[in-house]
C-alpha atoms as a PDB file:
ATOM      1  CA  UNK A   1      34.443   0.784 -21.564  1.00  0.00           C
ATOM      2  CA  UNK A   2      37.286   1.256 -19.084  1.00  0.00           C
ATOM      3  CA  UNK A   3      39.189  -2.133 -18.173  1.00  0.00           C
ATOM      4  CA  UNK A   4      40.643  -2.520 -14.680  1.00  0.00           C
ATOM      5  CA  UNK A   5      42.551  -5.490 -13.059  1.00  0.00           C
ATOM      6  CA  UNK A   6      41.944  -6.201  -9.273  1.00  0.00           C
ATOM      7  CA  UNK A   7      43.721  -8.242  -6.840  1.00  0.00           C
ATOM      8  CA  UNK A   8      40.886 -10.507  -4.831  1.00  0.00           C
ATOM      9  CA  UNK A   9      41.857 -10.351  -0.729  1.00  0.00           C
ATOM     10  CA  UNK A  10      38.555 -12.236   0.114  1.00  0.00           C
ATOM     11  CA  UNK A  11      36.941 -14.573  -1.490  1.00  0.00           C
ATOM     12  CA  UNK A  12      33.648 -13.276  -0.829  1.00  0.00           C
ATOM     13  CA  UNK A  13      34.035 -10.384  -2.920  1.00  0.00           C
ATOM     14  CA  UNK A  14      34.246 -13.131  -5.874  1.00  0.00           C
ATOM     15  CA  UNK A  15      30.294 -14.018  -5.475  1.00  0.00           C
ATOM     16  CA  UNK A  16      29.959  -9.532  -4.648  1.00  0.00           C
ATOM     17  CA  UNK A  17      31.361  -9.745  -8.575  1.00  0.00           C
ATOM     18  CA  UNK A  18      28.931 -12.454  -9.873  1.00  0.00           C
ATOM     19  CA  UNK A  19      26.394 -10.478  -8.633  1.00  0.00           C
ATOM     20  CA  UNK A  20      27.337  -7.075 -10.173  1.00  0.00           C
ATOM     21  CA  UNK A  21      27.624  -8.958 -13.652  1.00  0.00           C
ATOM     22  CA  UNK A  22      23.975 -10.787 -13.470  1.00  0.00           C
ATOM     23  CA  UNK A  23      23.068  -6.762 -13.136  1.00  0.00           C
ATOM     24  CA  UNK A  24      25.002  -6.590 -16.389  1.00  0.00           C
ATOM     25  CA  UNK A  25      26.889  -3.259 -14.470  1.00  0.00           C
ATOM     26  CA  UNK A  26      30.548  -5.937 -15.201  1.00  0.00           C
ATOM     27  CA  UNK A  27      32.368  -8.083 -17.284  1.00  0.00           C
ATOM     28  CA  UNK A  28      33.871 -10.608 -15.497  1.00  0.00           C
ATOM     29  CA  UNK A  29      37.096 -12.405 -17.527  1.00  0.00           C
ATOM     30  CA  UNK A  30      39.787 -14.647 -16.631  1.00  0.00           C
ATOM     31  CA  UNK A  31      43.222 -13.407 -16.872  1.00  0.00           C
ATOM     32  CA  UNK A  32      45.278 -14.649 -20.024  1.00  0.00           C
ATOM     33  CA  UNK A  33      48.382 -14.213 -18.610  1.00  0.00           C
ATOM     34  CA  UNK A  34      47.822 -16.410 -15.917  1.00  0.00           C
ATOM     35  CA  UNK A  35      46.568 -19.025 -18.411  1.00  0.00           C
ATOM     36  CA  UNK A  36      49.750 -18.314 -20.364  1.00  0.00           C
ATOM     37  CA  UNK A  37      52.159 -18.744 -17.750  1.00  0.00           C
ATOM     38  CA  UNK A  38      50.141 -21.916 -16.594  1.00  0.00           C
ATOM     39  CA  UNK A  39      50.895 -23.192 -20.073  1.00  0.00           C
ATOM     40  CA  UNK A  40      54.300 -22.755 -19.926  1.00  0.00           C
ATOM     41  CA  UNK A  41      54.741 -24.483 -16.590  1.00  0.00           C
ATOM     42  CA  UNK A  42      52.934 -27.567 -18.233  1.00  0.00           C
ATOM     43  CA  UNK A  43      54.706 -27.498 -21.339  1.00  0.00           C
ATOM     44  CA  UNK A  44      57.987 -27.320 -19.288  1.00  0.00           C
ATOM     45  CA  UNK A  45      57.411 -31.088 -17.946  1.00  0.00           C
ATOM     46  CA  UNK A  46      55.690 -32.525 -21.707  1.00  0.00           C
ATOM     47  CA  UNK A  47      57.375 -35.583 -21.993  1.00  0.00           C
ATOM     48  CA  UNK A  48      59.155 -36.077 -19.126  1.00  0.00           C
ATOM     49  CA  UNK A  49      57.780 -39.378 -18.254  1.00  0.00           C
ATOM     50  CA  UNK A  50      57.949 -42.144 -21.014  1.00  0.00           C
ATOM     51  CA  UNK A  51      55.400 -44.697 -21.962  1.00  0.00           C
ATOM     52  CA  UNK A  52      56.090 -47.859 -19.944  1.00  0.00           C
ATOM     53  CA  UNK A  53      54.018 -50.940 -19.958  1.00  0.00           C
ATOM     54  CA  UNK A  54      51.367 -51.900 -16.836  1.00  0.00           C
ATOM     55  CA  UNK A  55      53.853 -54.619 -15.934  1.00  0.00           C
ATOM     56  CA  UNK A  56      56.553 -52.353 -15.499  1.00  0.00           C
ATOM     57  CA  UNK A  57      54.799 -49.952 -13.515  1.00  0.00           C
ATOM     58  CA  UNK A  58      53.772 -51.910 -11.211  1.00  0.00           C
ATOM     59  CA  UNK A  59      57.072 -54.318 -10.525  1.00  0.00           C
ATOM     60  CA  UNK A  60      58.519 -50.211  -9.987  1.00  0.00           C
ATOM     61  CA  UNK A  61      55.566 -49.701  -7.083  1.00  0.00           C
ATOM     62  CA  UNK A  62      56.666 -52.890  -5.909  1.00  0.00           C
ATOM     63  CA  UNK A  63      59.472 -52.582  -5.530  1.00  0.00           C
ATOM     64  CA  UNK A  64      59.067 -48.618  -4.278  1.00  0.00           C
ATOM     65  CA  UNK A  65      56.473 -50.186  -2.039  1.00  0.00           C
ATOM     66  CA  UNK A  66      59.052 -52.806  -0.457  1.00  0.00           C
ATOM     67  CA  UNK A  67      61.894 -50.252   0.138  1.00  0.00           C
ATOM     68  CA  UNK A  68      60.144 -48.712   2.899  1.00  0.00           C
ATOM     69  CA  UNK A  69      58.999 -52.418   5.072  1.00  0.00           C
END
């Protein structure tokens, strides 16, 4: 088995793909790294926001919402 990593210009070659792997000719399989590195973007912004109660979230959009009349 010989693994190869593409670069997709169309999208229609996507469902070309499906088709070849129903034929069982390919294995398609998401790339880890760009799960990894999506992981690491989310984990960058973890806890960024506290916990607030409803009531103070919504006197905020208030008064976000009143700034701009």
């Amino acid at each position: 088995m010989q693994t190869v990593t593409i670069d997709i210009l169309n999208t229609k070659v996507v469902r070309l793909l499906q088709d070849l792997e129903l034929m069982q000719l390919i294995r398609l399989r998401k790339d880890k790294m760009k799960t990894t590195n999506l992981n690491i973007e989310i984990s960058k912004y973890k806890g960024a926001m506290t916990k607030q109660p409803l009531s103070e979230i919504d006197k905020q959009l208030s008064e976000l919402r009143n700034e701009w009349e």
